[in-house]
PDB file of N, CA and C in Angstrom:
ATOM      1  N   UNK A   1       0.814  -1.189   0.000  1.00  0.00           N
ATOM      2  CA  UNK A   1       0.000   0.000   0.000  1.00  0.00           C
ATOM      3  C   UNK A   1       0.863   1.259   0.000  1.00  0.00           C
ATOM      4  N   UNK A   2       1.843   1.170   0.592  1.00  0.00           N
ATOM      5  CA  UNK A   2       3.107   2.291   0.879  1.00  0.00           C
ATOM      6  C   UNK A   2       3.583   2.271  -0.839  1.00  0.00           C
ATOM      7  N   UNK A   3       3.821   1.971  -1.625  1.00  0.00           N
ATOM      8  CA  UNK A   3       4.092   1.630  -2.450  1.00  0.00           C
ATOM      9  C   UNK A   3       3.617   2.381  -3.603  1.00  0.00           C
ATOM     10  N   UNK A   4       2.277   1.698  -3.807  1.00  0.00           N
ATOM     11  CA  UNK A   4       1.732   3.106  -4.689  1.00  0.00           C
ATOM     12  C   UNK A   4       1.004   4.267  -3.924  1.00  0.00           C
ATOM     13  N   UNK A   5       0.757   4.326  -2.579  1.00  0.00           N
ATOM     14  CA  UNK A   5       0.808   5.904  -2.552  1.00  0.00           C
ATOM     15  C   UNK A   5       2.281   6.608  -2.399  1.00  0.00           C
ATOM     16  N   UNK A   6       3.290   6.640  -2.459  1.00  0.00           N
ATOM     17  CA  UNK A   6       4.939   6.772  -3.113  1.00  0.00           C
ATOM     18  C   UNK A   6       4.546   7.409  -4.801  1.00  0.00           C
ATOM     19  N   UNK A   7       3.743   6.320  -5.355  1.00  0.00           N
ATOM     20  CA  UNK A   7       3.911   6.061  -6.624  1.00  0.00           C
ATOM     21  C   UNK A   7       3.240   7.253  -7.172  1.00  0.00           C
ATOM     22  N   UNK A   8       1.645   7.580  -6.026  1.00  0.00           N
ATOM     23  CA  UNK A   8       0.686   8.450  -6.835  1.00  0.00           C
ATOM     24  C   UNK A   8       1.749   9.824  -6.441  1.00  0.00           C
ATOM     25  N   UNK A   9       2.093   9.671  -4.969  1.00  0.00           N
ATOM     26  CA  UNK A   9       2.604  11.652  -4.833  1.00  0.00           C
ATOM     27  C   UNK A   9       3.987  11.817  -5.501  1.00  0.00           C
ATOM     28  N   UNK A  10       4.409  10.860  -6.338  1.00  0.00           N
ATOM     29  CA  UNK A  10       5.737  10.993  -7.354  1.00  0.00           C
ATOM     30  C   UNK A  10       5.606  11.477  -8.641  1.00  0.00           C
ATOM     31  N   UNK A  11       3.743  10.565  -8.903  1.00  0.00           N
ATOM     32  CA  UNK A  11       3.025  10.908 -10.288  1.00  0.00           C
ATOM     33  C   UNK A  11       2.550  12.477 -10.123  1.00  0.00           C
ATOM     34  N   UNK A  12       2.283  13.042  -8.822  1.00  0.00           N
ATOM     35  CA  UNK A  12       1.458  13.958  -8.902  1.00  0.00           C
ATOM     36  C   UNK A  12       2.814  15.218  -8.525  1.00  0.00           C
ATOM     37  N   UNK A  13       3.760  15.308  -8.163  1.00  0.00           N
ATOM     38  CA  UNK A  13       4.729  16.183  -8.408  1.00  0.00           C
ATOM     39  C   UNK A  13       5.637  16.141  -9.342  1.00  0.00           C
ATOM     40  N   UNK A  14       5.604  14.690 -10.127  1.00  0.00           N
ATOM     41  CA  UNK A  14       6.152  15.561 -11.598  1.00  0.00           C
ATOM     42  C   UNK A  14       4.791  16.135 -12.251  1.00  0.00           C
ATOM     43  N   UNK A  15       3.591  16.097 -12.927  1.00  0.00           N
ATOM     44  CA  UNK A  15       2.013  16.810 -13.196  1.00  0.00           C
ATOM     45  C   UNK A  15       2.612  18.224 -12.614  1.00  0.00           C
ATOM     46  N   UNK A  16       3.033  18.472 -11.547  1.00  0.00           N
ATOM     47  CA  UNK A  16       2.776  19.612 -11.267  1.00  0.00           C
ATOM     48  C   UNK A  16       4.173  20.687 -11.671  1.00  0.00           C
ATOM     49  N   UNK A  17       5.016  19.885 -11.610  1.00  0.00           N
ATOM     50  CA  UNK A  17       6.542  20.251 -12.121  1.00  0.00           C
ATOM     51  C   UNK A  17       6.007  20.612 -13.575  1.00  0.00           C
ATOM     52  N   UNK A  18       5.711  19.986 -14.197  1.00  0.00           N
ATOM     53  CA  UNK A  18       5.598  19.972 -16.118  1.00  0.00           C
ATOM     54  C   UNK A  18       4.438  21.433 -16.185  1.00  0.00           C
ATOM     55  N   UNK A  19       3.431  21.207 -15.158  1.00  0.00           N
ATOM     56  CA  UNK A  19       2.455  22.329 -15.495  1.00  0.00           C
ATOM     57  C   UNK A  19       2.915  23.484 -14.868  1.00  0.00           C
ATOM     58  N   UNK A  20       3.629  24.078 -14.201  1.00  0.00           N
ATOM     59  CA  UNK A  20       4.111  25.246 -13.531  1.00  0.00           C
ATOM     60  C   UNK A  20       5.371  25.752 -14.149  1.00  0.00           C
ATOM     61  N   UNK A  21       5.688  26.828 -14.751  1.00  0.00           N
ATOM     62  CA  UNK A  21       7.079  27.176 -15.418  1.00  0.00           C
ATOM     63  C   UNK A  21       8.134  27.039 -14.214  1.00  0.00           C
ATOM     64  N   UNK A  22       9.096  26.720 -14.891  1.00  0.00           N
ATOM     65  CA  UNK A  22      10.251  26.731 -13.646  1.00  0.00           C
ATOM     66  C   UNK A  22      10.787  28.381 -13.966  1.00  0.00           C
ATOM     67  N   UNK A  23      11.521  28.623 -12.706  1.00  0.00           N
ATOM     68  CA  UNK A  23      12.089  29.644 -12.559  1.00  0.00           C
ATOM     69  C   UNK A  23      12.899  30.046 -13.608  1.00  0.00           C
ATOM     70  N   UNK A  24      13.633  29.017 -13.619  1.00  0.00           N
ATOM     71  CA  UNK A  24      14.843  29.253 -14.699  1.00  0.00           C
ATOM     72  C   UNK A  24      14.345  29.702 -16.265  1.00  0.00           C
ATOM     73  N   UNK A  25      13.481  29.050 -16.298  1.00  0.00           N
ATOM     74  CA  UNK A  25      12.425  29.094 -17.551  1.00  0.00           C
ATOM     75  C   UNK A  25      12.031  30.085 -17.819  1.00  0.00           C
ATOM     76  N   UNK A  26      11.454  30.928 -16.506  1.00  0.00           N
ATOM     77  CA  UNK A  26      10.539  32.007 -16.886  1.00  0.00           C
ATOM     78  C   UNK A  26      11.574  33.265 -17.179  1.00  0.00           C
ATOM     79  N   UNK A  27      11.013  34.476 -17.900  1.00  0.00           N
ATOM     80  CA  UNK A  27      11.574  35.521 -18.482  1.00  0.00           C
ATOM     81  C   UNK A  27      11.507  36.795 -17.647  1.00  0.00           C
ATOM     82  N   UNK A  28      12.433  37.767 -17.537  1.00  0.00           N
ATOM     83  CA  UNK A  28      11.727  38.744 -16.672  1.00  0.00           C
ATOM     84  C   UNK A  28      11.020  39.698 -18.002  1.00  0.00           C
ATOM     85  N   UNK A  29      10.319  40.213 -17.278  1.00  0.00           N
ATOM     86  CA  UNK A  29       9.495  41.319 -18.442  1.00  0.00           C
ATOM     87  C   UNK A  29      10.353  42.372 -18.235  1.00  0.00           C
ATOM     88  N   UNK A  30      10.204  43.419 -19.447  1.00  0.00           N
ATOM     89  CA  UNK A  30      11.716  44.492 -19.591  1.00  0.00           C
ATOM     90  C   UNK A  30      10.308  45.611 -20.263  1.00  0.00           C
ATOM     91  N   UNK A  31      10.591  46.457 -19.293  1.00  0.00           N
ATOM     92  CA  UNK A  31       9.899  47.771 -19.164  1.00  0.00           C
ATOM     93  C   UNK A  31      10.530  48.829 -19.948  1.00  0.00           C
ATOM     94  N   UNK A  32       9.747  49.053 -20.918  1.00  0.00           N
ATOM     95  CA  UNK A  32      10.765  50.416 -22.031  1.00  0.00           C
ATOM     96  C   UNK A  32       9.800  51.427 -22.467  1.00  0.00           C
ATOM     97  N   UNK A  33       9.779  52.729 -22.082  1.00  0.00           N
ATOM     98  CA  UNK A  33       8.907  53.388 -21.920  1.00  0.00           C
ATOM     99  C   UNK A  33       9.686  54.781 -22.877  1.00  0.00           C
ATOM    100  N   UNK A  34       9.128  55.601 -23.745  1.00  0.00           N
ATOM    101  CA  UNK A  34       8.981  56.443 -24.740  1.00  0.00           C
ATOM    102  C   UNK A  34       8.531  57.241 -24.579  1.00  0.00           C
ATOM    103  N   UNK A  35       9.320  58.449 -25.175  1.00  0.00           N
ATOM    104  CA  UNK A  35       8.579  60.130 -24.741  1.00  0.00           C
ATOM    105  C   UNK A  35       7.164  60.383 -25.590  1.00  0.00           C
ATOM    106  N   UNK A  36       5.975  59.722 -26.292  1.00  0.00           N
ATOM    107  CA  UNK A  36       5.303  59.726 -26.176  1.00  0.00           C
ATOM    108  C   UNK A  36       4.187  58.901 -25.741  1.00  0.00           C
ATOM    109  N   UNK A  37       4.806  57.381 -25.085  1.00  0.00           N
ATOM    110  CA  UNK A  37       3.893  56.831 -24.399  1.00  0.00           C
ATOM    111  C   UNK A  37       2.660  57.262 -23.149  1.00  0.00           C
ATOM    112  N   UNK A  38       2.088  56.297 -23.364  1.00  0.00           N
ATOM    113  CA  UNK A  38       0.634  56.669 -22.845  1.00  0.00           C
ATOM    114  C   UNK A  38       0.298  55.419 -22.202  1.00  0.00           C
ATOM    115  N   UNK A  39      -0.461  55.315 -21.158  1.00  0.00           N
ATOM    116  CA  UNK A  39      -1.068  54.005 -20.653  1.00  0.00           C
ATOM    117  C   UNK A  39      -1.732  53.167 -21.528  1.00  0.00           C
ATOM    118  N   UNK A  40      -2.323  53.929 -22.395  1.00  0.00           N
ATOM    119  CA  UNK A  40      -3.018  52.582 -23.654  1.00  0.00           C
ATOM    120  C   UNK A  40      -1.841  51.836 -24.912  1.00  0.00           C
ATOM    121  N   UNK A  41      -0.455  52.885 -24.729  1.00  0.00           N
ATOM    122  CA  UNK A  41       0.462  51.961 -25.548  1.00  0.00           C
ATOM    123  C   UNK A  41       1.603  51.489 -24.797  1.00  0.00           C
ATOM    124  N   UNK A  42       1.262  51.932 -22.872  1.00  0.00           N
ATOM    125  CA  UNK A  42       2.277  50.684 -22.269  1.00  0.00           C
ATOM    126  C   UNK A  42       0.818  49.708 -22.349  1.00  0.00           C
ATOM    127  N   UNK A  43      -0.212  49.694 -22.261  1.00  0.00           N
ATOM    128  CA  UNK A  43      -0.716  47.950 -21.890  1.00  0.00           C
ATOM    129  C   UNK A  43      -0.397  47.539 -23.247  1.00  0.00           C
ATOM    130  N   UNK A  44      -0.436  47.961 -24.159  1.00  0.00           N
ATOM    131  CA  UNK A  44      -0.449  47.681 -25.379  1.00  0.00           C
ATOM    132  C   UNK A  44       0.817  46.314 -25.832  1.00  0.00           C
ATOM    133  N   UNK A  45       1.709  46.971 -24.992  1.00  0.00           N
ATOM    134  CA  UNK A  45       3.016  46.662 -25.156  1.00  0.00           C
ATOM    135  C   UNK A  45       2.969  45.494 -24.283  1.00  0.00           C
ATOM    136  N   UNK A  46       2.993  45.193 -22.986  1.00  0.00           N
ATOM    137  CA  UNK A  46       2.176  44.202 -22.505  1.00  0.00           C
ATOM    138  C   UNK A  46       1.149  43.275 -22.572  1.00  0.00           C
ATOM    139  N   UNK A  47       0.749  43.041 -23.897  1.00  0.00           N
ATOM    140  CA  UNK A  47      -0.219  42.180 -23.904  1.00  0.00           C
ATOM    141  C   UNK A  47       0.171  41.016 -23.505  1.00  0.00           C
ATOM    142  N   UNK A  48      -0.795  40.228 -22.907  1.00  0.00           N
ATOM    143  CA  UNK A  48      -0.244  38.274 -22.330  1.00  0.00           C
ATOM    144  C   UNK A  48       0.243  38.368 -21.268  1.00  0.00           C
ATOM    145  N   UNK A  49       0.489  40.019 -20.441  1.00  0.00           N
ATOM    146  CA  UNK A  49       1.647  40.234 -19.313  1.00  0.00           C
ATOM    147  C   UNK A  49       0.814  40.223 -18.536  1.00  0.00           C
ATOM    148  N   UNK A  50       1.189  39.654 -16.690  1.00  0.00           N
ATOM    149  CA  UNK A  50       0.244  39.667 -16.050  1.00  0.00           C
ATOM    150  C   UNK A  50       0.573  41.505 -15.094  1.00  0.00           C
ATOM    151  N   UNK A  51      -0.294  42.167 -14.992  1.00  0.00           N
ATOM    152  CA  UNK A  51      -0.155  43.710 -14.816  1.00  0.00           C
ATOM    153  C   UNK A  51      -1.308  43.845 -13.710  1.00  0.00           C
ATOM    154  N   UNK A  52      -1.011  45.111 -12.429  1.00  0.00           N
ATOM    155  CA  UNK A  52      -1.649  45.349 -11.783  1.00  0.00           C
ATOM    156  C   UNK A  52      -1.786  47.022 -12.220  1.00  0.00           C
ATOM    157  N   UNK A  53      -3.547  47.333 -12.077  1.00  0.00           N
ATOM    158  CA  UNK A  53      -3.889  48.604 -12.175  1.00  0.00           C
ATOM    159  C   UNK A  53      -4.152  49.079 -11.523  1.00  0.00           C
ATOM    160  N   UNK A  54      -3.546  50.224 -10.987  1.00  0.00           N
ATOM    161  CA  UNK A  54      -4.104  51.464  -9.860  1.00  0.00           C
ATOM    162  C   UNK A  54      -5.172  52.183 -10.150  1.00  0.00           C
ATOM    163  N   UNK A  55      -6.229  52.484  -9.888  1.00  0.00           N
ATOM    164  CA  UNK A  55      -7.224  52.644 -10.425  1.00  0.00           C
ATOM    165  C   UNK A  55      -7.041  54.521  -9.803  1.00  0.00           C
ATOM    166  N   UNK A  56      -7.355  55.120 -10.409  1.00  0.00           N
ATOM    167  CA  UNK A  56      -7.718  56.917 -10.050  1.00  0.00           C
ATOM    168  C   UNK A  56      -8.839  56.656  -8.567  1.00  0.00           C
ATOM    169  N   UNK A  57      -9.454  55.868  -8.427  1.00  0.00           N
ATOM    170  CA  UNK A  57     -10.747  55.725  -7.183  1.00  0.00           C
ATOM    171  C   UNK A  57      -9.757  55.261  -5.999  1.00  0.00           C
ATOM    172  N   UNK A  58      -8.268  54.510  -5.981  1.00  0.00           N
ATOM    173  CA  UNK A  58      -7.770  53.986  -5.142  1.00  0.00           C
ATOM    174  C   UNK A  58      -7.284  52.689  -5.136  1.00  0.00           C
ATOM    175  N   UNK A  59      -7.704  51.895  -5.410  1.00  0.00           N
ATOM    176  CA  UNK A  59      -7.563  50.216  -5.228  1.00  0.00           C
ATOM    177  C   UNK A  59      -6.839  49.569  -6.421  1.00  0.00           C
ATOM    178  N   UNK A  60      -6.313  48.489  -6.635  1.00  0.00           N
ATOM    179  CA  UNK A  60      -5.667  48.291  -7.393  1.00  0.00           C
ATOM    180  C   UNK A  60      -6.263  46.811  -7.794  1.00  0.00           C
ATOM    181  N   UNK A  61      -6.516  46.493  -9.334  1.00  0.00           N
ATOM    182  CA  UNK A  61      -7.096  45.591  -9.781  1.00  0.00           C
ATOM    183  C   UNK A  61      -5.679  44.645 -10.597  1.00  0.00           C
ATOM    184  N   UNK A  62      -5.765  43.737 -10.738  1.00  0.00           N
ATOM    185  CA  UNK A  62      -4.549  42.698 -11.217  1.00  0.00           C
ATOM    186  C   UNK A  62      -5.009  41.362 -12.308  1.00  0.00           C
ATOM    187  N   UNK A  63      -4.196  41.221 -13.194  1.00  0.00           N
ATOM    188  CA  UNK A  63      -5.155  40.290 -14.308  1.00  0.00           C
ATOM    189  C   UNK A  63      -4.529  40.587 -15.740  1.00  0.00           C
ATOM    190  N   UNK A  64      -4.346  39.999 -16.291  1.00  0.00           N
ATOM    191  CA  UNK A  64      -3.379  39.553 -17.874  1.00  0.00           C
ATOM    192  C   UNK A  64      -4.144  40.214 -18.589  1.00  0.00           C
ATOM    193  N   UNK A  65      -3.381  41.037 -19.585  1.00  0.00           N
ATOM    194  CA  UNK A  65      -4.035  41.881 -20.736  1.00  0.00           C
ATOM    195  C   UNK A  65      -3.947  41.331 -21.953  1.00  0.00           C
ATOM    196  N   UNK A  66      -5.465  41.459 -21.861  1.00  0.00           N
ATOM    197  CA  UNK A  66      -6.331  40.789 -23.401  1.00  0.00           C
ATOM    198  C   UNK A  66      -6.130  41.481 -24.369  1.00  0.00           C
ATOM    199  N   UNK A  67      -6.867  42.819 -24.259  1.00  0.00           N
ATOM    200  CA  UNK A  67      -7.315  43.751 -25.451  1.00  0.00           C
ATOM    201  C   UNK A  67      -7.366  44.855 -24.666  1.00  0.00           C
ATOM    202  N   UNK A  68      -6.784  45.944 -25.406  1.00  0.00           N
ATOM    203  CA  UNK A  68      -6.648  47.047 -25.676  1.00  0.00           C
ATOM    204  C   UNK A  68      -7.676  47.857 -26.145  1.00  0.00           C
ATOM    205  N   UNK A  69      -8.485  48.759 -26.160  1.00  0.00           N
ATOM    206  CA  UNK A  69      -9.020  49.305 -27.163  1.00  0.00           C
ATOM    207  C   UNK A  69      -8.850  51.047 -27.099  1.00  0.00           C
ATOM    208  N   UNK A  70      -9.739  51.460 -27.703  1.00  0.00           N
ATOM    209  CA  UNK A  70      -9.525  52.933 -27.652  1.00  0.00           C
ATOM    210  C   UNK A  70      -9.633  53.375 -26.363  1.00  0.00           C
ATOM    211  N   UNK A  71     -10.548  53.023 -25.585  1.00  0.00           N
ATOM    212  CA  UNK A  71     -11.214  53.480 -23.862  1.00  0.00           C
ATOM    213  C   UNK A  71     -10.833  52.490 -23.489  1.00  0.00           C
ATOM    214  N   UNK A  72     -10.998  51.634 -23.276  1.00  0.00           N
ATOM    215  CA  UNK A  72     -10.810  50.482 -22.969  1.00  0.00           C
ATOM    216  C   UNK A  72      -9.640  48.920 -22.191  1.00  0.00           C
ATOM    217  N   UNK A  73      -9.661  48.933 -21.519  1.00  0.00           N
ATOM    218  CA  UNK A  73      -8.807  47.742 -21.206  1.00  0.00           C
ATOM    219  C   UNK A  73      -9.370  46.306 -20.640  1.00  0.00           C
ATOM    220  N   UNK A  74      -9.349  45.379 -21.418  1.00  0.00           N
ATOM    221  CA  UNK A  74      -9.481  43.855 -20.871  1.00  0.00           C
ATOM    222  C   UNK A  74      -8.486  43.170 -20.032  1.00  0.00           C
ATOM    223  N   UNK A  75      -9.076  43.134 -18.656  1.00  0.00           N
ATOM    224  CA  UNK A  75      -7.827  41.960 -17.810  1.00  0.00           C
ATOM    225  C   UNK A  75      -8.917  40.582 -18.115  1.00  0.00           C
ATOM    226  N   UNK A  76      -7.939  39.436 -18.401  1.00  0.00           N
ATOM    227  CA  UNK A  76      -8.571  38.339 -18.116  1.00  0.00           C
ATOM    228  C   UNK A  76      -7.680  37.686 -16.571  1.00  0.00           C
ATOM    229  N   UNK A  77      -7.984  36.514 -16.035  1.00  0.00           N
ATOM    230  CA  UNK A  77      -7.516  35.894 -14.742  1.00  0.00           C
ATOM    231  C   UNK A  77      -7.280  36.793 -13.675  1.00  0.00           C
ATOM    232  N   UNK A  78      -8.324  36.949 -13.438  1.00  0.00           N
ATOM    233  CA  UNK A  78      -7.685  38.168 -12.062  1.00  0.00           C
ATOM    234  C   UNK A  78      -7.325  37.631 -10.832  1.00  0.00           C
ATOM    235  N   UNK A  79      -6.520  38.367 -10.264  1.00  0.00           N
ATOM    236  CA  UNK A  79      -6.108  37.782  -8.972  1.00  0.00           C
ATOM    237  C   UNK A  79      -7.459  37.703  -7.740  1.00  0.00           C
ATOM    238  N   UNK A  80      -7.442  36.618  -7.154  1.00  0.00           N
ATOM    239  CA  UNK A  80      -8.217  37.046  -6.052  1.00  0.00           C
ATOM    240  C   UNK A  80      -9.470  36.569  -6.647  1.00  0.00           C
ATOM    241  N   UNK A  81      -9.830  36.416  -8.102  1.00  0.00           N
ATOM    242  CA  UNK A  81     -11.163  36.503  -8.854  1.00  0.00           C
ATOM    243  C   UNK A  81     -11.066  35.498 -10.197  1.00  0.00           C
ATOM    244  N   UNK A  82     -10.931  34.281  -9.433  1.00  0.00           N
ATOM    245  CA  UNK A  82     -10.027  33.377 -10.759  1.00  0.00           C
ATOM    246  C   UNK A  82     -11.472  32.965 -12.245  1.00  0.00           C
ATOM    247  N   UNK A  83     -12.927  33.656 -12.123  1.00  0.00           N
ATOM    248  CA  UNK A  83     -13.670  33.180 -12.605  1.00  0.00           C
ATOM    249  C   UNK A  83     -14.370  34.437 -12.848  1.00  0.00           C
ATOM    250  N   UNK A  84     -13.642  35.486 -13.019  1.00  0.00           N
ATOM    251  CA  UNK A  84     -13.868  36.317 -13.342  1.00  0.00           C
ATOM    252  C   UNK A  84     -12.925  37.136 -14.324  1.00  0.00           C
ATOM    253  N   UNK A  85     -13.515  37.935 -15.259  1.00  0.00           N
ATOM    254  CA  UNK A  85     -12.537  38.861 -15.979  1.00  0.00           C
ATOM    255  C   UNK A  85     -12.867  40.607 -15.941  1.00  0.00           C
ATOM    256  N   UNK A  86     -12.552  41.306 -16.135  1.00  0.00           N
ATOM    257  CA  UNK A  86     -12.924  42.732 -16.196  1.00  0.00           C
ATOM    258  C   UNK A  86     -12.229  43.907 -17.299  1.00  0.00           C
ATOM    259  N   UNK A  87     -13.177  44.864 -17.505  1.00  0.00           N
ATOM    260  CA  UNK A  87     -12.977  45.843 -18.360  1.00  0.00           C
ATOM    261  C   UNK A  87     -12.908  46.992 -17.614  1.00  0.00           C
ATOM    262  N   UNK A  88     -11.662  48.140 -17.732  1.00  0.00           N
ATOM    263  CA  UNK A  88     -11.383  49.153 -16.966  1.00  0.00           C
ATOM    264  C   UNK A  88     -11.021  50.329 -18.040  1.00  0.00           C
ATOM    265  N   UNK A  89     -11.908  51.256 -18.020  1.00  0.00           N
ATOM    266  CA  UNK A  89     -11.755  52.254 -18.270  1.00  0.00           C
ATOM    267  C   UNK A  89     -10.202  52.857 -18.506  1.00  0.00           C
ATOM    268  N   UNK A  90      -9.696  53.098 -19.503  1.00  0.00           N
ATOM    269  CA  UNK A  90      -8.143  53.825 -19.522  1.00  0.00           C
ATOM    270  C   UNK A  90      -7.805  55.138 -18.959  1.00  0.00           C
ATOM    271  N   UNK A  91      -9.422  56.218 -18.947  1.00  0.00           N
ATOM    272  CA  UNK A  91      -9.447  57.032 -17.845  1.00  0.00           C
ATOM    273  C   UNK A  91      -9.159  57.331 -16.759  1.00  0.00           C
ATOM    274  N   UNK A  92      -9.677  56.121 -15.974  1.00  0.00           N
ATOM    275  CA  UNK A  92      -9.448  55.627 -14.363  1.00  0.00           C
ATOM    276  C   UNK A  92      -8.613  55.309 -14.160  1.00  0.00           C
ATOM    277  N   UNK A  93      -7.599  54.955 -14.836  1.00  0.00           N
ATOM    278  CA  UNK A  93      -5.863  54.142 -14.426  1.00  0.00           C
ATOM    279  C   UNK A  93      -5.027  55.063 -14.162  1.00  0.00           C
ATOM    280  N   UNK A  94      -4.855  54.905 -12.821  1.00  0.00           N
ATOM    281  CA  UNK A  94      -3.580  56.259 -12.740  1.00  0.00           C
ATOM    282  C   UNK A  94      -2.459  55.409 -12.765  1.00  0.00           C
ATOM    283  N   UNK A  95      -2.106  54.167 -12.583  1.00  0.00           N
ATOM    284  CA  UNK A  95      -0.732  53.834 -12.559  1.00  0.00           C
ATOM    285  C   UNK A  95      -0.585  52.128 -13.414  1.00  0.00           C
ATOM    286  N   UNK A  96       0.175  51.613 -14.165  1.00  0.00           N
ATOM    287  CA  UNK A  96       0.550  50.328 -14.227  1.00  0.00           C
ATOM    288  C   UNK A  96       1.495  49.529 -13.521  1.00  0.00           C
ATOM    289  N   UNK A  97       1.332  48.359 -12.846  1.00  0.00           N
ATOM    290  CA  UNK A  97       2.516  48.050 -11.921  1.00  0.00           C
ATOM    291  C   UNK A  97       2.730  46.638 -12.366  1.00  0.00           C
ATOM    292  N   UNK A  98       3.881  46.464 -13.121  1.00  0.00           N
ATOM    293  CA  UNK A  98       4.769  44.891 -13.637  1.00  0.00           C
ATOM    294  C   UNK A  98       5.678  44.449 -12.972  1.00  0.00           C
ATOM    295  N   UNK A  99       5.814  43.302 -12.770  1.00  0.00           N
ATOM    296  CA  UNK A  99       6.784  42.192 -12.281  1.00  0.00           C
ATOM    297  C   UNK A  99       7.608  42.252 -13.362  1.00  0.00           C
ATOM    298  N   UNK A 100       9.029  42.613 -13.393  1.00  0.00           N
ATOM    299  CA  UNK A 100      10.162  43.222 -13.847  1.00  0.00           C
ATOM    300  C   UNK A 100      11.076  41.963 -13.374  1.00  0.00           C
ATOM    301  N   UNK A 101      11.289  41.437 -12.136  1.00  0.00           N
ATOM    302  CA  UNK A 101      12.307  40.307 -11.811  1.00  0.00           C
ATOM    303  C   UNK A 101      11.855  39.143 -11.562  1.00  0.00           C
ATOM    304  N   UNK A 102      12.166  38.157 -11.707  1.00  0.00           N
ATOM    305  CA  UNK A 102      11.780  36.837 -11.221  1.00  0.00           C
ATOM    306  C   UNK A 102      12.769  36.811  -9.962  1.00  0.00           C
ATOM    307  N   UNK A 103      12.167  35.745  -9.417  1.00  0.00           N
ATOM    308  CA  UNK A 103      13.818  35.206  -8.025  1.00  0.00           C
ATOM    309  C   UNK A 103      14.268  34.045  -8.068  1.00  0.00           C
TER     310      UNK A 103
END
Protein backbone atom coordinates (compact mmCIF):
# COMPACT_ATOMS: atom_id res chain seq x y z
CA UNK A 1 0.00 0.00 0.00
CA UNK A 2 3.11 2.29 0.88
CA UNK A 3 4.09 1.63 -2.45
CA UNK A 4 1.73 3.11 -4.69
CA UNK A 5 0.81 5.90 -2.55
CA UNK A 6 4.94 6.77 -3.11
CA UNK A 7 3.91 6.06 -6.62
CA UNK A 8 0.69 8.45 -6.83
CA UNK A 9 2.60 11.65 -4.83
CA UNK A 10 5.74 10.99 -7.35
CA UNK A 11 3.03 10.91 -10.29
CA UNK A 12 1.46 13.96 -8.90
CA UNK A 13 4.73 16.18 -8.41
CA UNK A 14 6.15 15.56 -11.60
CA UNK A 15 2.01 16.81 -13.20
CA UNK A 16 2.78 19.61 -11.27
CA UNK A 17 6.54 20.25 -12.12
CA UNK A 18 5.60 19.97 -16.12
CA UNK A 19 2.45 22.33 -15.49
CA UNK A 20 4.11 25.25 -13.53
CA UNK A 21 7.08 27.18 -15.42
CA UNK A 22 10.25 26.73 -13.65
CA UNK A 23 12.09 29.64 -12.56
CA UNK A 24 14.84 29.25 -14.70
CA UNK A 25 12.42 29.09 -17.55
CA UNK A 26 10.54 32.01 -16.89
CA UNK A 27 11.57 35.52 -18.48
CA UNK A 28 11.73 38.74 -16.67
CA UNK A 29 9.49 41.32 -18.44
CA UNK A 30 11.72 44.49 -19.59
CA UNK A 31 9.90 47.77 -19.16
CA UNK A 32 10.76 50.42 -22.03
CA UNK A 33 8.91 53.39 -21.92
CA UNK A 34 8.98 56.44 -24.74
CA UNK A 35 8.58 60.13 -24.74
CA UNK A 36 5.30 59.73 -26.18
CA UNK A 37 3.89 56.83 -24.40
CA UNK A 38 0.63 56.67 -22.85
CA UNK A 39 -1.07 54.00 -20.65
CA UNK A 40 -3.02 52.58 -23.65
CA UNK A 41 0.46 51.96 -25.55
CA UNK A 42 2.28 50.68 -22.27
CA UNK A 43 -0.72 47.95 -21.89
CA UNK A 44 -0.45 47.68 -25.38
CA UNK A 45 3.02 46.66 -25.16
CA UNK A 46 2.18 44.20 -22.51
CA UNK A 47 -0.22 42.18 -23.90
CA UNK A 48 -0.24 38.27 -22.33
CA UNK A 49 1.65 40.23 -19.31
CA UNK A 50 0.24 39.67 -16.05
CA UNK A 51 -0.15 43.71 -14.82
CA UNK A 52 -1.65 45.35 -11.78
CA UNK A 53 -3.89 48.60 -12.17
CA UNK A 54 -4.10 51.46 -9.86
CA UNK A 55 -7.22 52.64 -10.42
CA UNK A 56 -7.72 56.92 -10.05
CA UNK A 57 -10.75 55.72 -7.18
CA UNK A 58 -7.77 53.99 -5.14
CA UNK A 59 -7.56 50.22 -5.23
CA UNK A 60 -5.67 48.29 -7.39
CA UNK A 61 -7.10 45.59 -9.78
CA UNK A 62 -4.55 42.70 -11.22
CA UNK A 63 -5.15 40.29 -14.31
CA UNK A 64 -3.38 39.55 -17.87
CA UNK A 65 -4.03 41.88 -20.74
CA UNK A 66 -6.33 40.79 -23.40
CA UNK A 67 -7.32 43.75 -25.45
CA UNK A 68 -6.65 47.05 -25.68
CA UNK A 69 -9.02 49.31 -27.16
CA UNK A 70 -9.53 52.93 -27.65
CA UNK A 71 -11.21 53.48 -23.86
CA UNK A 72 -10.81 50.48 -22.97
CA UNK A 73 -8.81 47.74 -21.21
CA UNK A 74 -9.48 43.85 -20.87
CA UNK A 75 -7.83 41.96 -17.81
CA UNK A 76 -8.57 38.34 -18.12
CA UNK A 77 -7.52 35.89 -14.74
CA UNK A 78 -7.69 38.17 -12.06
CA UNK A 79 -6.11 37.78 -8.97
CA UNK A 80 -8.22 37.05 -6.05
CA UNK A 81 -11.16 36.50 -8.85
CA UNK A 82 -10.03 33.38 -10.76
CA UNK A 83 -13.67 33.18 -12.60
CA UNK A 84 -13.87 36.32 -13.34
CA UNK A 85 -12.54 38.86 -15.98
CA UNK A 86 -12.92 42.73 -16.20
CA UNK A 87 -12.98 45.84 -18.36
CA UNK A 88 -11.38 49.15 -16.97
CA UNK A 89 -11.76 52.25 -18.27
CA UNK A 90 -8.14 53.83 -19.52
CA UNK A 91 -9.45 57.03 -17.84
CA UNK A 92 -9.45 55.63 -14.36
CA UNK A 93 -5.86 54.14 -14.43
CA UNK A 94 -3.58 56.26 -12.74
CA UNK A 95 -0.73 53.83 -12.56
CA UNK A 96 0.55 50.33 -14.23
CA UNK A 97 2.52 48.05 -11.92
CA UNK A 98 4.77 44.89 -13.64
CA UNK A 99 6.78 42.19 -12.28
CA UNK A 100 10.16 43.22 -13.85
CA UNK A 101 12.31 40.31 -11.81
CA UNK A 102 11.78 36.84 -11.22
CA UNK A 103 13.82 35.21 -8.02
Amino acid sequence: MRYVSAAVVALALLVASLASPSTAAAQDTKLEIRSGDTVKTVLAGLMGKRVGLVLTTGPEIAGVVTTVGDNVVHLSELSGREFFDAVVSLDKIAGVVIRVKNR
